[in-house]
C-alpha atoms as a PDB file:
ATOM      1  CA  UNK A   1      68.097 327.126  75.071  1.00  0.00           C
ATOM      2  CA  UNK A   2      67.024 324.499  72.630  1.00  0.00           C
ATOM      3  CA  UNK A   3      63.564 323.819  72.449  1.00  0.00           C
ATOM      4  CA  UNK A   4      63.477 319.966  73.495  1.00  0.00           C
ATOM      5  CA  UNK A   5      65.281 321.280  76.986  1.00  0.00           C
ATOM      6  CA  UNK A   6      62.352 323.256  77.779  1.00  0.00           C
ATOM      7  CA  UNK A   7      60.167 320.322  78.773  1.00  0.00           C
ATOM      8  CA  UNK A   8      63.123 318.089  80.572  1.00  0.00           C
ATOM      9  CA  UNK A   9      62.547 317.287  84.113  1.00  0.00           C
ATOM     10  CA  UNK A  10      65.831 315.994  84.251  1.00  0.00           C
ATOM     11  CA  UNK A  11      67.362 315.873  87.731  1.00  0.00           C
ATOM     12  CA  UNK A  12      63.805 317.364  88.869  1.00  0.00           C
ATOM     13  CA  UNK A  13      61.921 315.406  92.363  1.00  0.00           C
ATOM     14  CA  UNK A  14      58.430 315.958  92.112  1.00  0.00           C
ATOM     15  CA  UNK A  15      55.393 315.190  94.460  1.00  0.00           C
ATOM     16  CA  UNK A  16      52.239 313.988  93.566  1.00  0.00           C
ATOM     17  CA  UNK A  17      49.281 313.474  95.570  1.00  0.00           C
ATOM     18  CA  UNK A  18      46.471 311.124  94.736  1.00  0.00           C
ATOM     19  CA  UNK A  19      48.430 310.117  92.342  1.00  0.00           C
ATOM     20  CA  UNK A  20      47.494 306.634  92.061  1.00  0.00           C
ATOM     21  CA  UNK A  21      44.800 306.874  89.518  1.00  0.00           C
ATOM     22  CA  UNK A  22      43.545 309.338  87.645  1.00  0.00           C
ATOM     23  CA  UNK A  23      45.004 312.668  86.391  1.00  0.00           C
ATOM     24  CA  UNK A  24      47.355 312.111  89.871  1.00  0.00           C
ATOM     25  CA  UNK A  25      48.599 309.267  87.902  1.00  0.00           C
ATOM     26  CA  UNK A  26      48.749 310.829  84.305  1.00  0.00           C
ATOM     27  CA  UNK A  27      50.331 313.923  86.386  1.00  0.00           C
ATOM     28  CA  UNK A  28      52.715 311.349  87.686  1.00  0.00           C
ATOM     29  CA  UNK A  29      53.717 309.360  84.554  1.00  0.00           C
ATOM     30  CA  UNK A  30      54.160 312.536  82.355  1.00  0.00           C
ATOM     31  CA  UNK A  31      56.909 314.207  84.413  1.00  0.00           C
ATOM     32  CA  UNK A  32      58.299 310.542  85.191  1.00  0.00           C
ATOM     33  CA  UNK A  33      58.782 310.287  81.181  1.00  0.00           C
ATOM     34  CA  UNK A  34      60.387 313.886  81.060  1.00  0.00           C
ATOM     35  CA  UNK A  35      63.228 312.483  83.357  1.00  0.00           C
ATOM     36  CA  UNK A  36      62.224 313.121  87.126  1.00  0.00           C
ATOM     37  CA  UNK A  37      61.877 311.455  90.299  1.00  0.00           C
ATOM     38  CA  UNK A  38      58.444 311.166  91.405  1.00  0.00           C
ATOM     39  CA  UNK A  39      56.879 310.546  94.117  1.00  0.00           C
ATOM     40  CA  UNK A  40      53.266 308.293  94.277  1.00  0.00           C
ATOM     41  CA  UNK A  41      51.013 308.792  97.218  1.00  0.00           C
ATOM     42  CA  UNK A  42      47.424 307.963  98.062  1.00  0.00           C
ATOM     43  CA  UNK A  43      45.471 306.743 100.904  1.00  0.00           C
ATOM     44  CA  UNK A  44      46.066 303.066  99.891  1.00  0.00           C
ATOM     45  CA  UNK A  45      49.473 301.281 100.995  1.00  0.00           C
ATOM     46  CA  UNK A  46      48.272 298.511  98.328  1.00  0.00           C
ATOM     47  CA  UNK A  47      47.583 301.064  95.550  1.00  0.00           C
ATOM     48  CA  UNK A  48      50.559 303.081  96.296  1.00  0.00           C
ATOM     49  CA  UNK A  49      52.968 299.789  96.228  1.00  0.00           C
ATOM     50  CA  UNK A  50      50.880 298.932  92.801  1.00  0.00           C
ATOM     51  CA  UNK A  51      51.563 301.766  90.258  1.00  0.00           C
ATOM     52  CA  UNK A  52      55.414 301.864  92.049  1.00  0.00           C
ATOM     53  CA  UNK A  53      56.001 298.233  90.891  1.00  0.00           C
ATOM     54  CA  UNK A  54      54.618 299.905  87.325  1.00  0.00           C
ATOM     55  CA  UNK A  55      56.880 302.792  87.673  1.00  0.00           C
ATOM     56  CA  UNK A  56      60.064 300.389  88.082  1.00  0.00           C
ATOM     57  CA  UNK A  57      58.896 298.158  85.375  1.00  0.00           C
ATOM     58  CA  UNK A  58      59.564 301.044  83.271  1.00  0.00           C
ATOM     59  CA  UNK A  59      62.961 302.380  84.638  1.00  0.00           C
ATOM     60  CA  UNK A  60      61.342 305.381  86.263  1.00  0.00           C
ATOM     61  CA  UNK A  61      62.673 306.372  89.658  1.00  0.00           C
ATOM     62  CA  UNK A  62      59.976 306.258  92.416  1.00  0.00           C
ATOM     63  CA  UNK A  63      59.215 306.063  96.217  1.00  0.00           C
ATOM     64  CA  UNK A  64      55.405 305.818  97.474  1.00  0.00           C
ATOM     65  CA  UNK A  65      54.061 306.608 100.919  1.00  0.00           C
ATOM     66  CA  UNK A  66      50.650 306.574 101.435  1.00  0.00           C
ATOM     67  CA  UNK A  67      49.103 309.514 102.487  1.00  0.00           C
ATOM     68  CA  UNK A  68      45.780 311.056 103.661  1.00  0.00           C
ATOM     69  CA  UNK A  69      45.483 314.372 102.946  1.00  0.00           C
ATOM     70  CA  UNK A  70      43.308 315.214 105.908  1.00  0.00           C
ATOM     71  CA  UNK A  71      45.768 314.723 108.143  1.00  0.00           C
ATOM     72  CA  UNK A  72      48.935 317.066 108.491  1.00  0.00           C
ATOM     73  CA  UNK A  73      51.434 314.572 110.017  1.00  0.00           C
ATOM     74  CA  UNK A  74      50.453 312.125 106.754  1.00  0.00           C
ATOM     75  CA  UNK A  75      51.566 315.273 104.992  1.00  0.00           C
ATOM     76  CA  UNK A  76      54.583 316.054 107.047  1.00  0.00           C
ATOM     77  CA  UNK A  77      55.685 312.566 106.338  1.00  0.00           C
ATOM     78  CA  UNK A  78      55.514 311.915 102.900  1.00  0.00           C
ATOM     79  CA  UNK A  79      57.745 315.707 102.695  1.00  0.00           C
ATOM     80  CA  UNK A  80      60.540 314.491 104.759  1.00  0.00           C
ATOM     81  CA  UNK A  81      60.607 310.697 103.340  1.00  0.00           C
ATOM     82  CA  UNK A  82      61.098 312.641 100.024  1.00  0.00           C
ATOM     83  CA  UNK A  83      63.510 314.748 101.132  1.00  0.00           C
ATOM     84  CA  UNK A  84      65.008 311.609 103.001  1.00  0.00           C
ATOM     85  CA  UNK A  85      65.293 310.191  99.937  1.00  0.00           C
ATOM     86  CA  UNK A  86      66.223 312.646  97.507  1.00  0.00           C
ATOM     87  CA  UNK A  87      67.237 315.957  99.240  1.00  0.00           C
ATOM     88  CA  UNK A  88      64.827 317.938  97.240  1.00  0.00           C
ATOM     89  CA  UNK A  89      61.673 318.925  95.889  1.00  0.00           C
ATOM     90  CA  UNK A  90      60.931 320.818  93.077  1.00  0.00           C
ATOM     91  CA  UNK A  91      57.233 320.288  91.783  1.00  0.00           C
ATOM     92  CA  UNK A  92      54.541 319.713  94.037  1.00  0.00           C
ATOM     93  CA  UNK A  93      51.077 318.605  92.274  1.00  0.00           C
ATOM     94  CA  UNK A  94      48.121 318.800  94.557  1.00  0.00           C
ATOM     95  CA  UNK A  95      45.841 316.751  93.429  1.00  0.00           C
ATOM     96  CA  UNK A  96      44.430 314.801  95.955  1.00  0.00           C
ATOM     97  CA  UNK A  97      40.754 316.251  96.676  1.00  0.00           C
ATOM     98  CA  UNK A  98      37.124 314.810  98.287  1.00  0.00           C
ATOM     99  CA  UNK A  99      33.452 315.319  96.674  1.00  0.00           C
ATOM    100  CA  UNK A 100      31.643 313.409  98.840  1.00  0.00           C
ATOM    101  CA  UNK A 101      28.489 315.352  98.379  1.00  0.00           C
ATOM    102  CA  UNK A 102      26.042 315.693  95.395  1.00  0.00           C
ATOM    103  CA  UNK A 103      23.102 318.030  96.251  1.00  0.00           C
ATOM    104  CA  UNK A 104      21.435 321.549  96.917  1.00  0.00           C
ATOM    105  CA  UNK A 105      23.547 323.381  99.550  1.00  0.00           C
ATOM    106  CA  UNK A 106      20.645 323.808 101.789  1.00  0.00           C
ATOM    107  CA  UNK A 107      20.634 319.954 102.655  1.00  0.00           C
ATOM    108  CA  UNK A 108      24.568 320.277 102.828  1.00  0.00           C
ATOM    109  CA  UNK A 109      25.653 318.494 106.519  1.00  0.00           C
ATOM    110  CA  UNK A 110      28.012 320.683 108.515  1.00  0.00           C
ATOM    111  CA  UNK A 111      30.562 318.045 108.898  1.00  0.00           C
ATOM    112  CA  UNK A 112      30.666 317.803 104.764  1.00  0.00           C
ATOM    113  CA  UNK A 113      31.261 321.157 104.382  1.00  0.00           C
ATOM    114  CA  UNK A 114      34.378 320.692 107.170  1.00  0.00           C
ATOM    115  CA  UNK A 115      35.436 317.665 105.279  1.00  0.00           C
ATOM    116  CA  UNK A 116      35.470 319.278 101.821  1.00  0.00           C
ATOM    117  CA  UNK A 117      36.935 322.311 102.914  1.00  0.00           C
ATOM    118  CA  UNK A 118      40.211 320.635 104.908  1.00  0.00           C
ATOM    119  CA  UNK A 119      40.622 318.047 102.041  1.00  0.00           C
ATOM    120  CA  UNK A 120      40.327 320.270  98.998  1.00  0.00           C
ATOM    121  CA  UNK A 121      41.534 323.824 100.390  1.00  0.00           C
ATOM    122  CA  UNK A 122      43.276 323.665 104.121  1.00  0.00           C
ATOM    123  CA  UNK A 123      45.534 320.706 102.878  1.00  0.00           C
ATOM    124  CA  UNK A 124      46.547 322.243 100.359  1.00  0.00           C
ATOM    125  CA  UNK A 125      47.444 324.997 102.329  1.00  0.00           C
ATOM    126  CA  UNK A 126      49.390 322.862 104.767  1.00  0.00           C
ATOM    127  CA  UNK A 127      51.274 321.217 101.598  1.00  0.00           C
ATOM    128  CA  UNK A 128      52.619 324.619 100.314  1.00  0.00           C
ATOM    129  CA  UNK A 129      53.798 325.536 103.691  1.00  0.00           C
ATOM    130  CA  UNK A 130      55.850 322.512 104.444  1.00  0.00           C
ATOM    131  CA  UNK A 131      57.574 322.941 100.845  1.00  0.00           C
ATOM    132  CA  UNK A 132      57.751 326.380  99.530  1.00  0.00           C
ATOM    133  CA  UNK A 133      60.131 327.227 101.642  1.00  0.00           C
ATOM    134  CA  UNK A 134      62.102 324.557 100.439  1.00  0.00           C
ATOM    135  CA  UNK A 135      62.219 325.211  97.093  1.00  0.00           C
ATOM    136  CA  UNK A 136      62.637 328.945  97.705  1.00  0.00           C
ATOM    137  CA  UNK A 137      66.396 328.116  99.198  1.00  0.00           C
ATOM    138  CA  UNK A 138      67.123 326.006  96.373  1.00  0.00           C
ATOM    139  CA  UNK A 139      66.449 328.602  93.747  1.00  0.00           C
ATOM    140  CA  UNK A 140      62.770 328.015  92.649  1.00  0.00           C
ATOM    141  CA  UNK A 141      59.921 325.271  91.875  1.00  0.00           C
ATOM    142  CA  UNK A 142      56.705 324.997  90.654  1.00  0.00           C
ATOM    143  CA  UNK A 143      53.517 323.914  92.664  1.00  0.00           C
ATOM    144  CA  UNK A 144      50.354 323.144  91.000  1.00  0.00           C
ATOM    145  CA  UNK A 145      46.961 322.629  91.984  1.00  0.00           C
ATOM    146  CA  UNK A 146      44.547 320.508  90.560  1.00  0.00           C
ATOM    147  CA  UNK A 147      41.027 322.764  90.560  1.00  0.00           C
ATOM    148  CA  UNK A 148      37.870 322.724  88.302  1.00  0.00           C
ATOM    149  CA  UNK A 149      35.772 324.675  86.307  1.00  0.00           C
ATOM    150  CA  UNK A 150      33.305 323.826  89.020  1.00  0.00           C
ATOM    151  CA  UNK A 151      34.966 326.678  90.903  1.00  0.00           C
ATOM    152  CA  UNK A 152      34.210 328.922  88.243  1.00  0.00           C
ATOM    153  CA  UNK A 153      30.685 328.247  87.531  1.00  0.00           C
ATOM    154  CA  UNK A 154      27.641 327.859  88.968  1.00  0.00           C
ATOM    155  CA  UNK A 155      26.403 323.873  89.871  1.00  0.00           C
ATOM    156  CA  UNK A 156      23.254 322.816  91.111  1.00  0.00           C
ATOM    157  CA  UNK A 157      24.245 319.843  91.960  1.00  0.00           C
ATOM    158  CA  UNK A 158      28.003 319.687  93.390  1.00  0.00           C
ATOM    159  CA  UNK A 159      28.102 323.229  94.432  1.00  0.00           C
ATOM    160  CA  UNK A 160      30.528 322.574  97.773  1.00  0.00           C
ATOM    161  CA  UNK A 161      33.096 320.978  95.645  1.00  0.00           C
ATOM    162  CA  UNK A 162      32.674 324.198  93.456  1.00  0.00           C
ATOM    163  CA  UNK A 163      33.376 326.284  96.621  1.00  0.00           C
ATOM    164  CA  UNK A 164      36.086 324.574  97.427  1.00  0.00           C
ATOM    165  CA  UNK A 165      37.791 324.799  94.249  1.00  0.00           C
ATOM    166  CA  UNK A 166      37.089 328.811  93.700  1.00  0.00           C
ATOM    167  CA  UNK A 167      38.781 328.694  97.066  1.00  0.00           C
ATOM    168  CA  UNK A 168      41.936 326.979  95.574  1.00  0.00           C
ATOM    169  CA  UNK A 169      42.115 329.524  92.810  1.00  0.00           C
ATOM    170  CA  UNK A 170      42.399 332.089  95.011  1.00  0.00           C
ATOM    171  CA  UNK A 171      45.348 330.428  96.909  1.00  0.00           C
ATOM    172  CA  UNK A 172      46.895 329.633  94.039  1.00  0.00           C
ATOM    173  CA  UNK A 173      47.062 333.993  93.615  1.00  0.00           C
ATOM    174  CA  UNK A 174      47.505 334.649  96.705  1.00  0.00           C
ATOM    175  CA  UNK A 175      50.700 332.195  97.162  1.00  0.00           C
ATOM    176  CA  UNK A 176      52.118 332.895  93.820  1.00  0.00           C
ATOM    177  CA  UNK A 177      52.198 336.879  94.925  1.00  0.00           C
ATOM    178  CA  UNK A 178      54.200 335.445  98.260  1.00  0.00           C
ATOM    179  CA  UNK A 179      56.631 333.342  96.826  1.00  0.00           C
ATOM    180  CA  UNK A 180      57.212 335.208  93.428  1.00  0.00           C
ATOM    181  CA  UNK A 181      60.215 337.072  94.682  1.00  0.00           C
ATOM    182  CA  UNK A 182      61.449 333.629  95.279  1.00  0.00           C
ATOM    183  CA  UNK A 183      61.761 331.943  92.141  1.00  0.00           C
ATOM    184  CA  UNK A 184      58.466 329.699  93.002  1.00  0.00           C
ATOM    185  CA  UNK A 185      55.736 329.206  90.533  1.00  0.00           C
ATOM    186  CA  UNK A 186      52.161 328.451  91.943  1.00  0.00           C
ATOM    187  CA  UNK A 187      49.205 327.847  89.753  1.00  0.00           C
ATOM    188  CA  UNK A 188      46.368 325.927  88.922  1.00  0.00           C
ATOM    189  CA  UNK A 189      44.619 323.402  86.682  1.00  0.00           C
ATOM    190  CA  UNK A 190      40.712 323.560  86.102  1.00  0.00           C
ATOM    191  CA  UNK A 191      39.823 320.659  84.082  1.00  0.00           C
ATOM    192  CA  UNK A 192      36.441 320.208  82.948  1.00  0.00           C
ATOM    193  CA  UNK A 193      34.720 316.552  82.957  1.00  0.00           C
ATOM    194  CA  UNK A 194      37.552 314.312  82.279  1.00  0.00           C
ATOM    195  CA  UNK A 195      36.994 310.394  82.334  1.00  0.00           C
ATOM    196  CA  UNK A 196      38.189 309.167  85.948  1.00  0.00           C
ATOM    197  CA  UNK A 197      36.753 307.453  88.621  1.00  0.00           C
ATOM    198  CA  UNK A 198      36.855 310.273  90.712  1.00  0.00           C
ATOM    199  CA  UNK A 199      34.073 312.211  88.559  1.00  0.00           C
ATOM    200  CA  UNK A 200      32.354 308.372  87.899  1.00  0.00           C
ATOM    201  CA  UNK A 201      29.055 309.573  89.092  1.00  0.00           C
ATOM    202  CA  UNK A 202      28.442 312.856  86.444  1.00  0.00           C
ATOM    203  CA  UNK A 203      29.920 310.944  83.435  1.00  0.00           C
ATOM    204  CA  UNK A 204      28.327 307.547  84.030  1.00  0.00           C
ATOM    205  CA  UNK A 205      25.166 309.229  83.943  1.00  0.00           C
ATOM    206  CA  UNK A 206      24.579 308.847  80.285  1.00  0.00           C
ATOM    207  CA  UNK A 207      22.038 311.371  80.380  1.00  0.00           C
ATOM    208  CA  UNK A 208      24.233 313.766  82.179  1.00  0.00           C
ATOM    209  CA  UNK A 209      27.230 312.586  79.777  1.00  0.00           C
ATOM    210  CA  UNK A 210      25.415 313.310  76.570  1.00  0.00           C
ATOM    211  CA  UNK A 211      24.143 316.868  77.712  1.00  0.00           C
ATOM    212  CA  UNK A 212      27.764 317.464  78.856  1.00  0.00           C
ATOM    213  CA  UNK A 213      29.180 316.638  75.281  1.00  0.00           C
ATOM    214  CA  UNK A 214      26.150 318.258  73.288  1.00  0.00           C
ATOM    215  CA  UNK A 215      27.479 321.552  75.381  1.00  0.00           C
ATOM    216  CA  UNK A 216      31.476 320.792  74.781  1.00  0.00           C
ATOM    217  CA  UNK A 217      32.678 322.530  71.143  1.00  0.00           C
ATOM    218  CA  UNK A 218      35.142 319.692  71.479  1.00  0.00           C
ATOM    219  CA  UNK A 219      31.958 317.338  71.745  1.00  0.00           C
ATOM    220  CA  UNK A 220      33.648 315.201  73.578  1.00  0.00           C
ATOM    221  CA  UNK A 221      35.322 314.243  77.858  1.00  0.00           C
ATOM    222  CA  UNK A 222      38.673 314.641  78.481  1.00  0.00           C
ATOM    223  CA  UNK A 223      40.962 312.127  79.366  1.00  0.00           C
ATOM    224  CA  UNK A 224      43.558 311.675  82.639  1.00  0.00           C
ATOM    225  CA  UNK A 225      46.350 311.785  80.131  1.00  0.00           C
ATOM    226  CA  UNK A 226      45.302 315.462  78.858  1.00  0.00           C
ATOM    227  CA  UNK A 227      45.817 316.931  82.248  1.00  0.00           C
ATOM    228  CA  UNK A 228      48.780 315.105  83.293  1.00  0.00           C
ATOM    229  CA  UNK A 229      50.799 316.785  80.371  1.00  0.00           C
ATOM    230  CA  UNK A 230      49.808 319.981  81.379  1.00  0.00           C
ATOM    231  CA  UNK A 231      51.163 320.047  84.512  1.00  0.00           C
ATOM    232  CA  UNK A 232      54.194 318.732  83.359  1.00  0.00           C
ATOM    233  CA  UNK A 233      54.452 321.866  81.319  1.00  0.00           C
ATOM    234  CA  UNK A 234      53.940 323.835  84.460  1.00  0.00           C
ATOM    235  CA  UNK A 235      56.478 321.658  86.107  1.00  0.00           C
ATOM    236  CA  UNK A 236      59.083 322.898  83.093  1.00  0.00           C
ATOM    237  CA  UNK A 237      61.189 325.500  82.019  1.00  0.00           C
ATOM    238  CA  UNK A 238      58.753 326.020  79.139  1.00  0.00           C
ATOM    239  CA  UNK A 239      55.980 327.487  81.719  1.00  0.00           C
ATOM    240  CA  UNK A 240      59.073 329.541  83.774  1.00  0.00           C
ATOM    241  CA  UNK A 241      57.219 332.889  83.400  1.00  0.00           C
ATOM    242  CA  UNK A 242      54.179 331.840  84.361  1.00  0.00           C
ATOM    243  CA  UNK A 243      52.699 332.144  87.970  1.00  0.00           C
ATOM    244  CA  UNK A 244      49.636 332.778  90.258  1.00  0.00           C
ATOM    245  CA  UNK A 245      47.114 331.377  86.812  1.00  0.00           C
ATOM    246  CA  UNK A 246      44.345 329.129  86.215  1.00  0.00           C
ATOM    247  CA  UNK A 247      45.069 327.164  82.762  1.00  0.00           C
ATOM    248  CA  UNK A 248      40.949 325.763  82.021  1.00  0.00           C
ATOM    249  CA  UNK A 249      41.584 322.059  80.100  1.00  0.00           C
ATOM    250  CA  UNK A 250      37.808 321.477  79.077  1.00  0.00           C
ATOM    251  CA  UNK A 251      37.013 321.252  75.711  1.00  0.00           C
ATOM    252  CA  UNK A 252      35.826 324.433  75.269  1.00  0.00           C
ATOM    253  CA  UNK A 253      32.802 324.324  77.744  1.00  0.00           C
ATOM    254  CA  UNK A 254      33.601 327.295  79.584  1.00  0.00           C
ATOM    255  CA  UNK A 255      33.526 329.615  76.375  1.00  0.00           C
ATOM    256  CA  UNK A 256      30.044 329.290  75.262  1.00  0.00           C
END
């Protein structure tokens, strides 16, 4: 196989969620620019309609539905309209997640911890189950889940979202030992801080932001685009023995 073939999505329909901003997008436009059909979906019809007039613009193939994650039937939908569409689906990038809580988990509401736990874990969830199988009878796929470090370390301060996301790296295992036999690749990304408006609130904080880079080797944030490239490797050939891991994208912080 040559090597350039490794990385072509070519023929390939993959789903993003939350993928209208963000590493969702970055996930979105990387795999779009290895050849495959993607699909945009976010809670906003506006947004959604947005980045697929982008999409077009630059001769990538693309159909958006918005989508809220909480809710299976939103789910359920944007599967079949894909499958509607294009008769297939062969990556899956769950990305679409909730942090609406910054605090001690002793003050942490009851109905926040529901709320984090069905966005970032039971949806999730719900997503693999409507298209594993899928892929399984077509030979294989790849799904990916966007985590975090902060469900690898300790947080003082977003410690629910940190829950969550240990909670994602154990589904990630857990489904990649399931659907292994099956051809179907399930792991995870843990980025560290990376420059989106989902983790606004830590790096706009230009306290926070300095002591973050002081503690980075790579003394520096990541960017959208640096995550959205590695889960178009897991989406490729090039990543076709690897399953049920956690690839960390964060500078370094996690080593020191």
């Amino acid at each position: 196989m040559a090597l350039d073939s490794l990385f072509d999505l070519s023929g390939k329909v993959a789903l993003v969620t939350g993928s209208t901003k963000g590493i969702g997008k970055s996930a979105a436009e990387e795999m779009a620019r290895a050849g495959a059909r993607v699909v945009v979906s976010s809670r906003k019809g506006d947004a959604c309609e947005a980045v697929r007039r982008e999409f077009e613009a630059q001769g990538w193939p693309v159909i958006a539905r918005p989508c809220n994650i909480s809710r299976k039937e939103d789910l359920q939908s944007l599967v079949e309209l894909t499958l509607e569409t294009w008769g297939r689906i062969d990556v899956v990038v769950a990305n679409a997640a909730a942090n609406p809580y910054y605090g001690p988990l002793q003050a942490l509401p009851d109905e926040t911890f529901d709320k984090v736990m069905l966005n970032n874990v039971k949806s999730t969830l719900w997503l693999a189950n409507l298209t594993l199988p899928g892929m399984a009878a077509r030979g294989g796929g790849s799904f990916i889940v966007v985590a975090s470090i902060a469900g690898m370390l300790a947080n003082t301060v977003i410690g629910i979202y940190g829950i969550s996301k240990a909670a994602d790296l154990q589904l990630v295992r857990n489904l990649a030992a399931e659907w292994g036999p099956k051809n179907v690749r399930v792991n995870a990304i843990a980025p560290g801080l990376i420059k989106t408006d989902f983790a606004r609130a830590l790096w706009e904080d230009e306290k926070r932001r300095t002591e973050r880079e002081a503690l980075t080797p790579m003394r520096r944030l990541g960017e959208a685009r640096e995550i959205g490239g590695v889960a178009a490797f897991l989406a490729s050939d090039a990543a076709s023995f690897i399953t049920g891991q956690t690839i960390v994208v964060d500078g370094g912080v996690t080593i020191v």
